[in-house]
N, C-alpha and C. Protein backbone atom coordinates (compact mmCIF):
# COMPACT_ATOMS: atom_id res chain seq x y z
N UNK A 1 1.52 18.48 -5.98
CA UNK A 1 1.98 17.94 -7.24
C UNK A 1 1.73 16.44 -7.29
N UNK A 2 1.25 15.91 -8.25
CA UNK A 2 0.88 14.95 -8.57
C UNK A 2 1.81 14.21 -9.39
N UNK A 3 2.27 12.54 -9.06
CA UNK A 3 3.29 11.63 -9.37
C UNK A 3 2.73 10.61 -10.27
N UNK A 4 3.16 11.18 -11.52
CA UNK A 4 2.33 10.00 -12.46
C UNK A 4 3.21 8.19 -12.26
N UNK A 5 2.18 7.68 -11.97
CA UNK A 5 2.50 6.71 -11.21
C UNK A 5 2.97 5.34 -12.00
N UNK A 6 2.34 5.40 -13.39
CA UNK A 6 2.10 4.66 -14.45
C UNK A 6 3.14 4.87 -15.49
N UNK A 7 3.62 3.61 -16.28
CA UNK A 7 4.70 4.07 -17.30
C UNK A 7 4.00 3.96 -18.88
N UNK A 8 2.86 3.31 -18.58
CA UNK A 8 2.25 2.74 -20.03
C UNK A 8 0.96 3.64 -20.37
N UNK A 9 0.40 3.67 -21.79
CA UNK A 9 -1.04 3.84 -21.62
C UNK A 9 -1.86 3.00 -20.84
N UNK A 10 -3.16 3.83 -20.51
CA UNK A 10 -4.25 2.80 -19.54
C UNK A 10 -5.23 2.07 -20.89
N UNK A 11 -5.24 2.68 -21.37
CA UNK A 11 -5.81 1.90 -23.13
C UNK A 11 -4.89 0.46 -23.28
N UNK A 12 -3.42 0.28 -23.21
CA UNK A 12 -3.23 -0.68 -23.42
C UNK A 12 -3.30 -1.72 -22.45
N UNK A 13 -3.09 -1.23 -21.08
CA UNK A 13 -3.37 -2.46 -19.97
C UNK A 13 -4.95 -2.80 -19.78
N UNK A 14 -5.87 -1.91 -20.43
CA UNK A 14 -7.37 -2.10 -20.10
C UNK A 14 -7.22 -3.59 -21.37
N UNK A 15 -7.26 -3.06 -22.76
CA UNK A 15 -6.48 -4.00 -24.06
C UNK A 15 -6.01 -4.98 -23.42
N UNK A 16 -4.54 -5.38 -22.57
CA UNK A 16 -4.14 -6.78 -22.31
C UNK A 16 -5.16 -7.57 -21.28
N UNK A 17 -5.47 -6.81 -20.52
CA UNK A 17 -7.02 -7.99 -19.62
C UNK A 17 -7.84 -7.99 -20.56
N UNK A 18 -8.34 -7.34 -21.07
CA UNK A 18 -9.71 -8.15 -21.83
C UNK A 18 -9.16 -9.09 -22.67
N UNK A 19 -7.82 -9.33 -23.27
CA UNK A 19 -7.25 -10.07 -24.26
C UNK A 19 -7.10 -11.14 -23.22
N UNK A 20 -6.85 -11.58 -21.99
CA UNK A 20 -6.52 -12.91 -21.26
C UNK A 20 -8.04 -13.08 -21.06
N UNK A 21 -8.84 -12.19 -21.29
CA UNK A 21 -10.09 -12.67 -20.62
C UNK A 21 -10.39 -12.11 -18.59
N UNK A 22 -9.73 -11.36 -18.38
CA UNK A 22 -9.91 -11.34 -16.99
C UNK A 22 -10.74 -9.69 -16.66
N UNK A 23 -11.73 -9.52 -16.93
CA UNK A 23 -12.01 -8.79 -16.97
C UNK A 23 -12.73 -8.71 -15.45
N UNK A 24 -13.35 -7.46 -14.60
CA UNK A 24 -14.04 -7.17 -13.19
C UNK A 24 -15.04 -8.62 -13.52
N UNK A 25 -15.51 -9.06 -13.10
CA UNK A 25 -16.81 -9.96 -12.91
C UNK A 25 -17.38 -9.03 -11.38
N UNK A 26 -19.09 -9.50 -11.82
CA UNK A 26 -19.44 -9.30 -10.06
C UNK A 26 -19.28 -10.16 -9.17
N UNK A 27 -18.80 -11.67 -9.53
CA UNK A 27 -18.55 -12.06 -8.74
C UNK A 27 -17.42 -11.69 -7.96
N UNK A 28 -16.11 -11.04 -8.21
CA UNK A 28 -15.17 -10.70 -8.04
C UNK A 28 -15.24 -10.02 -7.12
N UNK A 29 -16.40 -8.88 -7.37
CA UNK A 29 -16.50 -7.63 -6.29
C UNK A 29 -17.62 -8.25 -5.11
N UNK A 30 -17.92 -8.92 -5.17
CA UNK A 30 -19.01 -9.59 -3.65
C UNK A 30 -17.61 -10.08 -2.65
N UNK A 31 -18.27 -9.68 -1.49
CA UNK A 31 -17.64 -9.90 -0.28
C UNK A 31 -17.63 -11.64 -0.01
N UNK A 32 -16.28 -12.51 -0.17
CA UNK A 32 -16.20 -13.75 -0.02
C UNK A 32 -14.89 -14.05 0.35
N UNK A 33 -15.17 -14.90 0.86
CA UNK A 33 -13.47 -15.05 1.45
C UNK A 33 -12.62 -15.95 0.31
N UNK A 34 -11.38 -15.59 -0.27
CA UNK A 34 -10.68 -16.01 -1.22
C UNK A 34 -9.31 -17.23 -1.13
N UNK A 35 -8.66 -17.30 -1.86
CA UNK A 35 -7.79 -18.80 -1.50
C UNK A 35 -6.84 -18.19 -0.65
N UNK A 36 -6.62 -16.96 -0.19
CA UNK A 36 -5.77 -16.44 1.06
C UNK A 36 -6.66 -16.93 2.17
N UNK A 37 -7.67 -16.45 2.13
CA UNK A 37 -8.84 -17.33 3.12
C UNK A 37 -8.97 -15.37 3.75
N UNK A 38 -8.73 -14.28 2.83
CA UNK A 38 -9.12 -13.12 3.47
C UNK A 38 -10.40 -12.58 2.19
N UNK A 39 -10.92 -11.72 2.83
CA UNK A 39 -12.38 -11.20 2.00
C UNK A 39 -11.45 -10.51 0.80
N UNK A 40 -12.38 -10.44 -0.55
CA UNK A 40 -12.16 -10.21 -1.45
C UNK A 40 -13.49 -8.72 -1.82
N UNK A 41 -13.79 -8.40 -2.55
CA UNK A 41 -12.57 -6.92 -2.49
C UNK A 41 -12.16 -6.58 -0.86
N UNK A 42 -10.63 -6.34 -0.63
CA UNK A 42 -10.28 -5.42 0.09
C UNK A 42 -9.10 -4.29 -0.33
N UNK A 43 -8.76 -3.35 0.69
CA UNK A 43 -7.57 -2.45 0.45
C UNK A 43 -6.97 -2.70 1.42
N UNK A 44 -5.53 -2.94 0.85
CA UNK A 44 -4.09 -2.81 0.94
C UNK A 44 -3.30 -1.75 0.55
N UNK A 45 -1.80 -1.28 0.59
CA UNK A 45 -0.82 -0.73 0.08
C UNK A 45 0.22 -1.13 -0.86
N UNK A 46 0.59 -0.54 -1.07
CA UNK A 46 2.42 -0.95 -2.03
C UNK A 46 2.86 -1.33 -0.90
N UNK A 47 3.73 -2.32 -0.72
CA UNK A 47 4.84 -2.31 -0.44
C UNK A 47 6.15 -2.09 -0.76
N UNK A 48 6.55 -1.86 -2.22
CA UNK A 48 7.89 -1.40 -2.40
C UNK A 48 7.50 -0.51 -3.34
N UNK A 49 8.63 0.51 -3.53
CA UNK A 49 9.22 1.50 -4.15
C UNK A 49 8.85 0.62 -6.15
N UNK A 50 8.80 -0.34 -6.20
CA UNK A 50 9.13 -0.60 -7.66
C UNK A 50 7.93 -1.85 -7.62
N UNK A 51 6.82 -1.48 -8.18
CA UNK A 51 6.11 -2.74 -8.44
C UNK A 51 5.55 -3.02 -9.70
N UNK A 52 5.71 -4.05 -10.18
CA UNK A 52 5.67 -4.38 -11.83
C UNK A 52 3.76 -5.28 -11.69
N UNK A 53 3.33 -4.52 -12.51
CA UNK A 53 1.80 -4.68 -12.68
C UNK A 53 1.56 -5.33 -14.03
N UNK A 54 1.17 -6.70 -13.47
CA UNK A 54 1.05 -7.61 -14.49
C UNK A 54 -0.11 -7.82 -16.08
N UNK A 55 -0.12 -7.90 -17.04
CA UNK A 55 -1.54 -8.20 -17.47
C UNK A 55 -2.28 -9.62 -16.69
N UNK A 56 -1.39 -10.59 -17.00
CA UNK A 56 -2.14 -11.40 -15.60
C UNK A 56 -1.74 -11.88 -14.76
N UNK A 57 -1.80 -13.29 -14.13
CA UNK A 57 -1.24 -13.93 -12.52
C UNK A 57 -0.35 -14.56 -13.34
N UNK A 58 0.63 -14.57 -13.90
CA UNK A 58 2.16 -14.92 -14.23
C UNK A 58 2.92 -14.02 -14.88
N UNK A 59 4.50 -14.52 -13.90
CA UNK A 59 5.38 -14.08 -14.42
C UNK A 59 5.70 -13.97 -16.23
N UNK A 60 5.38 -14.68 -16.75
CA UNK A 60 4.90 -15.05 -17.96
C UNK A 60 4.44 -13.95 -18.81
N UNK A 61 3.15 -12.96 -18.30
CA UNK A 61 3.06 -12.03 -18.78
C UNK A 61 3.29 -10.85 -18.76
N UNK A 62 3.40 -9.90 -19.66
CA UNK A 62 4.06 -8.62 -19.51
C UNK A 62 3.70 -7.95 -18.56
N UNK A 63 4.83 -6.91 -18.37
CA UNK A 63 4.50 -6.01 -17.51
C UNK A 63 3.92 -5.10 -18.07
N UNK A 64 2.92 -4.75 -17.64
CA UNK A 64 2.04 -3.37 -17.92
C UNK A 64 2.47 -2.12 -17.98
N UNK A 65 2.78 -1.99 -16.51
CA UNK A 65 3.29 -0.71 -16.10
C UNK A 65 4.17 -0.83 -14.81
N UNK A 66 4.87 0.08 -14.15
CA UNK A 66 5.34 -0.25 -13.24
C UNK A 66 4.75 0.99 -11.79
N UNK A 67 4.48 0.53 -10.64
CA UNK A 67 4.44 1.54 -9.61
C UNK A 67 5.53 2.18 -9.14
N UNK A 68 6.02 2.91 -8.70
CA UNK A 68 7.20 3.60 -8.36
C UNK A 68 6.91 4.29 -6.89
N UNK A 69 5.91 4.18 -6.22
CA UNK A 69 5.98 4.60 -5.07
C UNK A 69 5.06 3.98 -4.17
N UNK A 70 5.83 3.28 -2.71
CA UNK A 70 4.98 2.60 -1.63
C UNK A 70 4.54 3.23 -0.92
N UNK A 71 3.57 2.52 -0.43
CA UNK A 71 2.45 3.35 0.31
C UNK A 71 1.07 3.43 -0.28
N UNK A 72 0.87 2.97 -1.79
CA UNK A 72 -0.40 3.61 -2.48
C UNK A 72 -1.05 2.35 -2.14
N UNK A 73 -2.53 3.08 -1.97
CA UNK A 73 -3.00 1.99 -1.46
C UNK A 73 -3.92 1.41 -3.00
N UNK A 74 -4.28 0.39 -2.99
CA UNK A 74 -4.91 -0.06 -3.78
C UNK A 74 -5.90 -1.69 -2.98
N UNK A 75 -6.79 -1.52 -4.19
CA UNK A 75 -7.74 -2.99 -3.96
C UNK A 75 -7.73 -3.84 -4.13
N UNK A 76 -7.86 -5.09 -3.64
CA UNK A 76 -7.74 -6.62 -4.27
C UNK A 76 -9.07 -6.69 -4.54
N UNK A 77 -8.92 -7.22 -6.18
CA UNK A 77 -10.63 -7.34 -6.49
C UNK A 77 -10.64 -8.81 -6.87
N UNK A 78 -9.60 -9.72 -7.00
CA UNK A 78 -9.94 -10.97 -7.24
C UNK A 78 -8.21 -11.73 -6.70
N UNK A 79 -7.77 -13.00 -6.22
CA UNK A 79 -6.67 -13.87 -6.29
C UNK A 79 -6.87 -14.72 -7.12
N UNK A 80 -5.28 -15.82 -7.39
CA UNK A 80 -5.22 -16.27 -8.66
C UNK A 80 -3.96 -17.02 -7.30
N UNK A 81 -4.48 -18.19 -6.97
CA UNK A 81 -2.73 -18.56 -6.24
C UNK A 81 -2.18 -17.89 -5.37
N UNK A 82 -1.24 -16.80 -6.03
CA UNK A 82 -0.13 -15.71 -4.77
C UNK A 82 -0.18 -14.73 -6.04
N UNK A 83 -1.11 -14.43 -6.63
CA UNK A 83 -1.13 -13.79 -7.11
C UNK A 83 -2.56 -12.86 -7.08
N UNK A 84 -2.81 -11.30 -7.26
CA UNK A 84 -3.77 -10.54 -6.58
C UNK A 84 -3.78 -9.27 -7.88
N UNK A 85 -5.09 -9.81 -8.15
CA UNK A 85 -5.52 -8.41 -9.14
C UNK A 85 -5.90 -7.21 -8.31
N UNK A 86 -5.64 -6.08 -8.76
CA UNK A 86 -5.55 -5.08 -7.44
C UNK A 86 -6.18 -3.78 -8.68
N UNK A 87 -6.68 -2.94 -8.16
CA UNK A 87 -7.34 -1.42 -9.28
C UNK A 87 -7.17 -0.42 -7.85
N UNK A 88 -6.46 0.69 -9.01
CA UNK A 88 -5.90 1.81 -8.21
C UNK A 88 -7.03 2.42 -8.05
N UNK A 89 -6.76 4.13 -7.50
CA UNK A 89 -7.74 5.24 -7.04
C UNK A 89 -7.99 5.42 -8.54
N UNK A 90 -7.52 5.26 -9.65
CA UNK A 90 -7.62 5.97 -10.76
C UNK A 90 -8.60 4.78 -11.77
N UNK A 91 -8.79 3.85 -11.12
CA UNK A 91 -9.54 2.76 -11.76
C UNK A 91 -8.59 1.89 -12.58
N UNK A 92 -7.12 2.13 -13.24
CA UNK A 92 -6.46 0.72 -13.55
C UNK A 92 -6.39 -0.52 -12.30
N UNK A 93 -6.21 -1.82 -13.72
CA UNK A 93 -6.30 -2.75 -12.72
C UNK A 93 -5.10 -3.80 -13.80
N UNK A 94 -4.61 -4.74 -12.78
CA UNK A 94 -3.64 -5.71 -13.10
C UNK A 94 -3.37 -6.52 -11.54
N UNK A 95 -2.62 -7.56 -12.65
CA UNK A 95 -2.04 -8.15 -11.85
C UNK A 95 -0.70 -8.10 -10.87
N UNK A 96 -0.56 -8.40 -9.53
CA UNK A 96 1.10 -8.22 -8.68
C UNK A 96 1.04 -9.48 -7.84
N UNK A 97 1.98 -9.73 -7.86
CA UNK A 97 2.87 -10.90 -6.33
C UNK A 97 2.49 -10.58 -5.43
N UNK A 98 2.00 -11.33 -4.97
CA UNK A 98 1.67 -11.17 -3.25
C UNK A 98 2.50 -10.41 -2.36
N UNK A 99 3.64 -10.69 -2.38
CA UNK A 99 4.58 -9.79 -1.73
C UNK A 99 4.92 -8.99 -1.66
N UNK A 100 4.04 -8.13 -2.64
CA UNK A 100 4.93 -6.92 -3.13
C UNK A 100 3.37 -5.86 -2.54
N UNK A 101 2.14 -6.51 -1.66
CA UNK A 101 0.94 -5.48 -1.18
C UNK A 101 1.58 -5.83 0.37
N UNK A 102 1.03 -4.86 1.12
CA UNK A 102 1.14 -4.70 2.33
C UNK A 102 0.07 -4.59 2.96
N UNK A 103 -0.50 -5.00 3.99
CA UNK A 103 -1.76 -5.05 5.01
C UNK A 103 -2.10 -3.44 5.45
N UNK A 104 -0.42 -3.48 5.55
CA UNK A 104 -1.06 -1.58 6.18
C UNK A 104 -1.59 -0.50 5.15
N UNK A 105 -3.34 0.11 6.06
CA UNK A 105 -4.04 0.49 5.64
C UNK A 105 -3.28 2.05 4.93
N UNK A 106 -3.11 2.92 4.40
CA UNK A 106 -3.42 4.31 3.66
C UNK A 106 -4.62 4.44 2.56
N UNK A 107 -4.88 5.50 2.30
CA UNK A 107 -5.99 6.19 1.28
C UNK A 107 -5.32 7.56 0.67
N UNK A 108 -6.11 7.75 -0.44
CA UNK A 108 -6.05 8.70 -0.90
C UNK A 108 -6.77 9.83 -1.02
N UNK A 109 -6.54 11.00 -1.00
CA UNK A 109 -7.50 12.11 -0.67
C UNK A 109 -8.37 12.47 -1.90
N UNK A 110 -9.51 12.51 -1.94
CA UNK A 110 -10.38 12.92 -3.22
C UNK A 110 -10.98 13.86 -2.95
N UNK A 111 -11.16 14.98 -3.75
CA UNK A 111 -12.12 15.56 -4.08
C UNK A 111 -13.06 16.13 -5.21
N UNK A 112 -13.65 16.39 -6.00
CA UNK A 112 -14.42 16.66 -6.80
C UNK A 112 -13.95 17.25 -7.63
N UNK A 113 -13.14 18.23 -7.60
CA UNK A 113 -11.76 19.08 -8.19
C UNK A 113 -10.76 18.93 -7.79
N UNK A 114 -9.69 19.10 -8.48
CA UNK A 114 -8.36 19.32 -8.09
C UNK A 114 -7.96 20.46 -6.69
N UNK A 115 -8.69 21.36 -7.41
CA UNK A 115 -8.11 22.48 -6.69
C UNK A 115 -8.85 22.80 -5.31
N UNK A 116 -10.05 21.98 -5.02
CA UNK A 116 -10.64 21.71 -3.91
C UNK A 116 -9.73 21.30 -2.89
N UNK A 117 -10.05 21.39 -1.68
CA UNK A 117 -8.99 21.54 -0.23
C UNK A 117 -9.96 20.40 0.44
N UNK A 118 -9.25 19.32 1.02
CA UNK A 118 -10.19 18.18 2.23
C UNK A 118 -9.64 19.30 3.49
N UNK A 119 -10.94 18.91 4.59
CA UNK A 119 -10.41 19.58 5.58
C UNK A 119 -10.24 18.44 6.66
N UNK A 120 -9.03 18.72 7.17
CA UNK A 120 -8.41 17.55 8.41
C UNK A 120 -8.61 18.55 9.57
N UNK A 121 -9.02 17.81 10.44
CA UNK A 121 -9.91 18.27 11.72
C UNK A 121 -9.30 17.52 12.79
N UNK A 122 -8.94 18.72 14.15
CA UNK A 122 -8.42 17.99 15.06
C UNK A 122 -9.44 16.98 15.95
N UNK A 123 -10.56 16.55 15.42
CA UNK A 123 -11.31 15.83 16.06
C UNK A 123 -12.73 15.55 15.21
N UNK A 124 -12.79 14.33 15.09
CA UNK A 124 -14.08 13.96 14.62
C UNK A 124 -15.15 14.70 14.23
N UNK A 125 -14.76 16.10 14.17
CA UNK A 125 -16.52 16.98 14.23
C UNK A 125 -16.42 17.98 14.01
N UNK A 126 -16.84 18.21 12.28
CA UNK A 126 -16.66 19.46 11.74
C UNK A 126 -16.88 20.61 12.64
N UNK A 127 -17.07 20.71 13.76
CA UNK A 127 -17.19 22.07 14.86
C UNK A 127 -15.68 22.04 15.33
N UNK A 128 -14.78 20.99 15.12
CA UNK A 128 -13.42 20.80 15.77
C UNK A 128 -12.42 21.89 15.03
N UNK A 129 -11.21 22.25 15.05
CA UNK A 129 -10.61 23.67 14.96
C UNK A 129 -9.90 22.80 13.26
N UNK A 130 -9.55 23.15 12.61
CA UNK A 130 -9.26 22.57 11.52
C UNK A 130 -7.84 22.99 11.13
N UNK A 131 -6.82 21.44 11.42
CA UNK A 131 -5.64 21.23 11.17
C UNK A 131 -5.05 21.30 10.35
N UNK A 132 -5.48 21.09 8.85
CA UNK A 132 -4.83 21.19 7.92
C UNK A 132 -5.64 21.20 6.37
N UNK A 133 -5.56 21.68 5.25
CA UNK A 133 -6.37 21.19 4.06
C UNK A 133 -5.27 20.54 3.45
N UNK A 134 -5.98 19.22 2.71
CA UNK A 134 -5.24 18.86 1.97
C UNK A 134 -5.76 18.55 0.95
N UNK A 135 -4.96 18.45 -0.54
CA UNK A 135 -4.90 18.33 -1.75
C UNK A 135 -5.72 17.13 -1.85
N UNK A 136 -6.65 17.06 -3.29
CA UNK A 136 -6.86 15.57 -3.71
C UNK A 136 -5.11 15.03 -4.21
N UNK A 137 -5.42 13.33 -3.98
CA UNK A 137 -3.90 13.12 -4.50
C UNK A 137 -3.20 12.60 -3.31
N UNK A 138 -3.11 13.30 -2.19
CA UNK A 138 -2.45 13.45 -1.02
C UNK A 138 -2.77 11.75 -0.51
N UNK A 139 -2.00 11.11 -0.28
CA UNK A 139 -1.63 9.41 0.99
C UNK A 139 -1.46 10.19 2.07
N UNK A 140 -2.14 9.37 2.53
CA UNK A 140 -2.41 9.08 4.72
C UNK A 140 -2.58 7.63 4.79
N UNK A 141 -1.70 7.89 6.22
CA UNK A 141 -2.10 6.13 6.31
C UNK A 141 -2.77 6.34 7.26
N UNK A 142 -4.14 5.45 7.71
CA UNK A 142 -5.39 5.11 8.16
C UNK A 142 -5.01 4.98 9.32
N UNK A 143 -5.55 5.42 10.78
CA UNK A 143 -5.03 4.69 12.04
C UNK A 143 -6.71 4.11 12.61
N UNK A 144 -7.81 4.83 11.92
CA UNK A 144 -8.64 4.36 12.75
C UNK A 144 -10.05 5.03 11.72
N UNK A 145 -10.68 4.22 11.99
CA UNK A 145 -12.32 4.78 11.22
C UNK A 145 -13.41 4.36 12.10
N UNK A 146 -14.51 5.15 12.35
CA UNK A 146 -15.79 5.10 12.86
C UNK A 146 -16.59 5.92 12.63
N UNK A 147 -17.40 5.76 12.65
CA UNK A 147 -19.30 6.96 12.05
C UNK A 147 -18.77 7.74 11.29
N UNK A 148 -18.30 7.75 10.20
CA UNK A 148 -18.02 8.22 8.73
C UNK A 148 -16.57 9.27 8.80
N UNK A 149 -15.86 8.84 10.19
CA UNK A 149 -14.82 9.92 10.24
C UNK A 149 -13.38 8.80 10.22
N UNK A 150 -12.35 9.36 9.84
CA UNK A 150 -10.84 8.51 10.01
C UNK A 150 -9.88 9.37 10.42
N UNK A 151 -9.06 9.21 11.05
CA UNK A 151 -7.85 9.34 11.52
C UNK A 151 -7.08 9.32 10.57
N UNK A 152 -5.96 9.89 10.40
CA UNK A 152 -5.17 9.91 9.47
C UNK A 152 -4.11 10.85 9.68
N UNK A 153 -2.98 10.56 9.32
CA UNK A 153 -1.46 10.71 9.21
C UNK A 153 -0.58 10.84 8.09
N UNK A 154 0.37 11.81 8.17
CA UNK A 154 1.08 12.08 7.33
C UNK A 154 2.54 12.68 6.85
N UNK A 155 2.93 12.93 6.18
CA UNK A 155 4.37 14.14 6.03
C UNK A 155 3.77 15.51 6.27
N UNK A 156 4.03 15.97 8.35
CA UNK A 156 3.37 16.90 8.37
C UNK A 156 2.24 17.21 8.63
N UNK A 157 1.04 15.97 8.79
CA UNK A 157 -0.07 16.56 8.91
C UNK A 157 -0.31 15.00 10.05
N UNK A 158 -1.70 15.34 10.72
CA UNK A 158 -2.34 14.23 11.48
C UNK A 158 -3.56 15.16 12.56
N UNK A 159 -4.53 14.04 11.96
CA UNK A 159 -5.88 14.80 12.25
C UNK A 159 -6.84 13.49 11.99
N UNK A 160 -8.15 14.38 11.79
CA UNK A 160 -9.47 13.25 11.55
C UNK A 160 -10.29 14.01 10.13
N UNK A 161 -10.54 13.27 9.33
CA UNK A 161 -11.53 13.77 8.03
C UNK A 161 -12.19 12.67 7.55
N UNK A 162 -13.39 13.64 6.84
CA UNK A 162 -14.62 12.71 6.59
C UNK A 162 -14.44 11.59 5.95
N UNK A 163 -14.64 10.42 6.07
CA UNK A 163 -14.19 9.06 5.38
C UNK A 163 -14.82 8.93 4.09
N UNK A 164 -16.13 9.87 3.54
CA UNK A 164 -16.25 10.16 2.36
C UNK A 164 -15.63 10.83 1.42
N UNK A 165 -14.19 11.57 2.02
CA UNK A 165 -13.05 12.12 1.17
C UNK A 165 -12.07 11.23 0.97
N UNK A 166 -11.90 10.04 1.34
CA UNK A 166 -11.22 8.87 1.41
C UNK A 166 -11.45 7.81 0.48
N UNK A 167 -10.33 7.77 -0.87
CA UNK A 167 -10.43 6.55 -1.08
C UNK A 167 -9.48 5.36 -1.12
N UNK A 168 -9.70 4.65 -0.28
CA UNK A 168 -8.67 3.31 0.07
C UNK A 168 -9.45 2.81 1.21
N UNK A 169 -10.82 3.19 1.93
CA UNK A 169 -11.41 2.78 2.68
C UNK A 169 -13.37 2.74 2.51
N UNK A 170 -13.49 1.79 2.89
CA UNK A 170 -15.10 1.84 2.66
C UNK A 170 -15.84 2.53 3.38
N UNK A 171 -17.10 2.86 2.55
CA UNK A 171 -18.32 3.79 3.20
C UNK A 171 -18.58 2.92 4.74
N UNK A 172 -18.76 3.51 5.75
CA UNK A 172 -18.76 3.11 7.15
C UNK A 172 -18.30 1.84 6.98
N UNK A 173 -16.63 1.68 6.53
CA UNK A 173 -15.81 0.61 7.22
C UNK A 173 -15.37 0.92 8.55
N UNK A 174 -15.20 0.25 9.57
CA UNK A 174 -14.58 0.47 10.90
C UNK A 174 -13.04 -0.12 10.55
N UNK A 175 -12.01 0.90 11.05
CA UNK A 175 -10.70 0.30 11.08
C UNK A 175 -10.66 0.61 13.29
N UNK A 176 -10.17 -0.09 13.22
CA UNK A 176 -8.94 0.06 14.99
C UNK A 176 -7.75 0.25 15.11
């Protein structure tokens, strides 16, 4: 079951960024190190239970929508100060407080359909005995990535699956 995560239309928060003007640039998405002094795009998590998603980098402007559950991971695609434009698995994007993302890695499970099954594998190699399927939708948090496979953990589950069913992590990113 799937947790609609969002309180607003995505029509109107797409509407309030283009109205400040802050729309993706490519510069945004090139790998550069930002006024945190960390690379820009990366993925992070929620950190709390309640996060208010800005139209832009001030308190000043409305809240969009709100998150309601930590752990989701999302992207930083540009900073602003202590402030971090971030776009979910679902492609919204806004603004949050620094404080409110977390370093620790999770992803989300994708697949092509809904009703499609990821398969979690007790070991790196689809010949390995297969631990669990899981739902698109489904958070794991990341313990480790190499040659297109990740580690991953959960309520209930912990295994290795293809890092191309993963999104909150890059095509052959290495995590440790």
């Amino acid at each position: 079951m799937m947790v609609k995560w969002r309180t607003i239309s995505m029509v109107f928060a797409a509407a309030m960024l283009s109205a400040v003007g802050l729309e993706t640039t490519a510069a945004a998405k090139d790998s550069a190190l930002s006024t945190s002094g960390l690379p820009v795009p990366r993925y992070v998590s929620l950190k709390s239970d309640h996060v208010n998603v800005r139209a832009g980098p001030t308190k000043d402007n409305d809240v969009a929508w709100v998150y309601t559950k930590a752990g989701l991971p999302v992207e930083i695609t540009a900073e602003f100060e202590n402030w971090r434009r971030i776009r979910d698995s679902e492609g919204a994007e806004g603004w949050v407080y620094h404080s409110l993302l977390s370093g620790r890695r999770t992803a989300v499970v994708t697949m092509k359909t809904k009703n499609d099954f990821a398969l979690l594998y007790d070991r790196a190699d689809v010949q390995g005995n297969v631990a669990a399927r899981l739902q698109a939708g489904v958070v794991a948090q990341v313990k480790h990535c190499a040659s297109g496979w990740c580690h991953v953990a959960g309520d209930g589950f912990d295994g290795w699956i293809e890092q191309q069913r993963l999104w909150g992590v890059y095509a052959d990113e290495k995590i440790n």
